[in-house]
C-alpha atoms as a PDB file:
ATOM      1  CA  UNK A   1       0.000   0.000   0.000  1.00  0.00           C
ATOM      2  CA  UNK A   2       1.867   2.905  -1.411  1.00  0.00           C
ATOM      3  CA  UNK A   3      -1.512   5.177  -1.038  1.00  0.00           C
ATOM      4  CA  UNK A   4      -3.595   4.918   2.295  1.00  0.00           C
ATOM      5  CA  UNK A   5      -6.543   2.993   1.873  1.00  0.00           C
ATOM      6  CA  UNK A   6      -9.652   5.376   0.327  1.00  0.00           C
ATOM      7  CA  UNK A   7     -11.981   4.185   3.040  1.00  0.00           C
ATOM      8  CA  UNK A   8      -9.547   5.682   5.783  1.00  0.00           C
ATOM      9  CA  UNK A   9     -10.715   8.492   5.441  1.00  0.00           C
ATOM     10  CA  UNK A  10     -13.393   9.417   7.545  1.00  0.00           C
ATOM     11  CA  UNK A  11     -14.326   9.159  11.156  1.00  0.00           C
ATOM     12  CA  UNK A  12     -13.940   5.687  13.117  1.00  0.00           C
ATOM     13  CA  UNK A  13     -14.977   4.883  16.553  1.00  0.00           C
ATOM     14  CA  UNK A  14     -13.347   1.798  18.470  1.00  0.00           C
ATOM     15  CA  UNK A  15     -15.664  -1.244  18.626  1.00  0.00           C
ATOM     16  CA  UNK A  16     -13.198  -2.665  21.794  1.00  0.00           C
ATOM     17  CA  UNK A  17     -15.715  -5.279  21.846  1.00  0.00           C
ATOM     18  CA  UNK A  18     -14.495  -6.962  18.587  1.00  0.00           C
ATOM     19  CA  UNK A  19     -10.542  -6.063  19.435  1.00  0.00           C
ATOM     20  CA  UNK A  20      -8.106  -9.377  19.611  1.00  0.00           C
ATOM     21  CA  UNK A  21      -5.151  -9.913  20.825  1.00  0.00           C
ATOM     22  CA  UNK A  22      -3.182  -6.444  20.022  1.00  0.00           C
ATOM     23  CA  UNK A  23      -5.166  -5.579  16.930  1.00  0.00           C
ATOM     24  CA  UNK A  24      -7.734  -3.125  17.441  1.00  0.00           C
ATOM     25  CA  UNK A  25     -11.126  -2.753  16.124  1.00  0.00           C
ATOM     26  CA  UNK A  26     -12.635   0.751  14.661  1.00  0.00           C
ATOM     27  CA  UNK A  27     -16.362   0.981  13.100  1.00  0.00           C
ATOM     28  CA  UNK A  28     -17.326   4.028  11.256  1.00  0.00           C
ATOM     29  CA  UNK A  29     -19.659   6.276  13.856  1.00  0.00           C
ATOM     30  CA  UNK A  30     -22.724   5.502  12.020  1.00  0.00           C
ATOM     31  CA  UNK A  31     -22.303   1.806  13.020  1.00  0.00           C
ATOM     32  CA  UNK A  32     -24.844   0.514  15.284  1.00  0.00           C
ATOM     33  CA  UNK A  33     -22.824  -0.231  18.745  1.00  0.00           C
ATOM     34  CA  UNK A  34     -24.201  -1.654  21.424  1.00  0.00           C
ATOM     35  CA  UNK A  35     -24.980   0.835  24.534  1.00  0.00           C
ATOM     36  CA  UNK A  36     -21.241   1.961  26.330  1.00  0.00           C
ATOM     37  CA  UNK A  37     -20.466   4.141  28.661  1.00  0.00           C
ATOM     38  CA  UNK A  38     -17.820   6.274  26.520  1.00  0.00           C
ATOM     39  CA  UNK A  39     -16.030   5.619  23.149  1.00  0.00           C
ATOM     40  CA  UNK A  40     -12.896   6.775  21.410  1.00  0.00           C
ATOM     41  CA  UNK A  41     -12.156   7.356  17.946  1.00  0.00           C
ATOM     42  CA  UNK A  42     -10.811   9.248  15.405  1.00  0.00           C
ATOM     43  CA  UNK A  43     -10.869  10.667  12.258  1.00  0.00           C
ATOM     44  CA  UNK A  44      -8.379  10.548   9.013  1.00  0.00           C
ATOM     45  CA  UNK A  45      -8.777  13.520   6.070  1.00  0.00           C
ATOM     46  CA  UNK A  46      -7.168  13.083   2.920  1.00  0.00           C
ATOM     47  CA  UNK A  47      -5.431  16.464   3.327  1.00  0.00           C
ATOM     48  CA  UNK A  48      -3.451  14.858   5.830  1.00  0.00           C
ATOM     49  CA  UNK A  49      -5.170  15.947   8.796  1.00  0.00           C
ATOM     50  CA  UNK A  50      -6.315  13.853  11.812  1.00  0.00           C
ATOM     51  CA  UNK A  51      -8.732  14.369  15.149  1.00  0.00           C
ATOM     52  CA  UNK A  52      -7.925  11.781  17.978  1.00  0.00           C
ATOM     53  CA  UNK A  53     -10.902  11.425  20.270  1.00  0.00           C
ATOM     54  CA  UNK A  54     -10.432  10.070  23.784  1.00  0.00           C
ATOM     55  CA  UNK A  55     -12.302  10.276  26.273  1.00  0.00           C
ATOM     56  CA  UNK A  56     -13.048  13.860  28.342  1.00  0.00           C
ATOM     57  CA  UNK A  57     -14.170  14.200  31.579  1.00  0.00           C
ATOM     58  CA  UNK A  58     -17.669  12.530  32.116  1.00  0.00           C
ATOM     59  CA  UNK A  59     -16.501  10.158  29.423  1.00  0.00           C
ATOM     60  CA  UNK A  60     -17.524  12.504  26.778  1.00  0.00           C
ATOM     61  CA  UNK A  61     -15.195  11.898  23.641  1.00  0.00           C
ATOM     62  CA  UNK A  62     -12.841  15.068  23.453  1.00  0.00           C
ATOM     63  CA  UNK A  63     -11.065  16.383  20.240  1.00  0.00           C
ATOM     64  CA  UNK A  64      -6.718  16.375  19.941  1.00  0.00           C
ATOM     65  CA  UNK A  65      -6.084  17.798  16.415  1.00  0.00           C
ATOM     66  CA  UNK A  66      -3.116  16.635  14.826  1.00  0.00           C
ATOM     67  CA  UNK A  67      -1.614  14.977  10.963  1.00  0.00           C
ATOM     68  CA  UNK A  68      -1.260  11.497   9.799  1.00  0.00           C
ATOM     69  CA  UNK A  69       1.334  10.731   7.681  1.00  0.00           C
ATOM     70  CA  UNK A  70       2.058   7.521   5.688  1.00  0.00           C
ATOM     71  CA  UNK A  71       5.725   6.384   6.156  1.00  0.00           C
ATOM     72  CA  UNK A  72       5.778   3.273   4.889  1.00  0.00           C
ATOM     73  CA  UNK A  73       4.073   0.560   3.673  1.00  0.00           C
ATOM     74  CA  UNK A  74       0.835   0.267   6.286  1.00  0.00           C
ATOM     75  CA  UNK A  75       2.295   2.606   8.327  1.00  0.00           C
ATOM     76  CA  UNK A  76       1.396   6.057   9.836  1.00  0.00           C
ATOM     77  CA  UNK A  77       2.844   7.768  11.901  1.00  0.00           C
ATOM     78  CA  UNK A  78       0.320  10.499  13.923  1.00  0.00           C
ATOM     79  CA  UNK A  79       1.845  14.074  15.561  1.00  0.00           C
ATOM     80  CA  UNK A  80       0.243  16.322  17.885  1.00  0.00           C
ATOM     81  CA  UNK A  81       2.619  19.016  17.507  1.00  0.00           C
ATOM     82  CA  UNK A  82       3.841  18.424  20.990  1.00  0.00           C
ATOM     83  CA  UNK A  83       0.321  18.459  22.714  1.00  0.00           C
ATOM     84  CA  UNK A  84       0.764  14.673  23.338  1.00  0.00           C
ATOM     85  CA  UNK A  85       3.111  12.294  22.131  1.00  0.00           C
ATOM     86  CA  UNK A  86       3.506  10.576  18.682  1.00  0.00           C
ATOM     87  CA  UNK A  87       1.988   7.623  17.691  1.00  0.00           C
ATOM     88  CA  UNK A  88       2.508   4.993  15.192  1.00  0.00           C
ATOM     89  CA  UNK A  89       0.094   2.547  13.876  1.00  0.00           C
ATOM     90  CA  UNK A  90      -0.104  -0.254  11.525  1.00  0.00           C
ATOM     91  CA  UNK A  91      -2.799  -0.711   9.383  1.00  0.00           C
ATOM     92  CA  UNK A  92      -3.994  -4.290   9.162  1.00  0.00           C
ATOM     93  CA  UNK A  93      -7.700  -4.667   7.404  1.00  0.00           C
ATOM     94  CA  UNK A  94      -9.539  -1.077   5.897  1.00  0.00           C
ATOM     95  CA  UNK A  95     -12.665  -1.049   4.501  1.00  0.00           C
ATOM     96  CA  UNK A  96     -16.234   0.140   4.280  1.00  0.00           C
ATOM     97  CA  UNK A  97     -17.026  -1.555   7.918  1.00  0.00           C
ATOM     98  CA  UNK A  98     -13.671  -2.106   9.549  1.00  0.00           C
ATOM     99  CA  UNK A  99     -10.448  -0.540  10.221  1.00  0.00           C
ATOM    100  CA  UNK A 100      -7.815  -2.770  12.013  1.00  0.00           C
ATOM    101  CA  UNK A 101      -4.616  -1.321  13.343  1.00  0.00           C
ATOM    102  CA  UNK A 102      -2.016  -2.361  15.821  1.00  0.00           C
ATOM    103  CA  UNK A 103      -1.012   0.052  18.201  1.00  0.00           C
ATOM    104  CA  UNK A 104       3.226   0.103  17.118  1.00  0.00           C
ATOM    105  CA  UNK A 105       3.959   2.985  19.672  1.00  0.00           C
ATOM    106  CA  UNK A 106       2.064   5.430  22.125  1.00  0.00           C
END
């Protein structure tokens, strides 16, 4: 994958229900999950732009701003220009339903 996968790019929300071993499992935030009590996610925009969203106070999702960048092959690397530290993530499975990373840092 020279190219991030087209479907990236929009906004996911972790489905930790479905995550395995160290893989973990994002739905996009139209998906019908059952009732939680907070969930993270995040969003990818082709311009190279990136929201993190964990969890506030009251477990109401907050909103980190940062950029995704693809370093190699399945492989982004995220910065918050110092507001939080980098993280890197693997991209397993991306598609209309799923996105599967492993966590590679952070």
């Amino acid at each position: 994958m020279s190219e991030p996968p087209s479907g990236l790019f929009r906004s996911w929300v972790h489905s930790y229900e479905e995550d395995h071993d160290d893989v973990r499992v994002y739905r996009p935030d139209d998906h019908p999950f059952p009732p939680a009590r907070g969930r993270r996610g995040m969003e990818f925009a082709p311009d190279g732009t990136f929201v993190d969203h964990p969890l506030g106070r009251g477990d109401a999702p907050a909103a980190v701003p940062g950029r995704w960048r693809l370093v190699s092959d399945r492989h982004i690397v995220l910065t918050f220009g110092g507001a939080r530290p980098d993280r890197e993530l693997e991209i397993l499975r991306c598609d209309e339903d799923e996105l599967h990373v492993r966590r590679l840092t952070g």
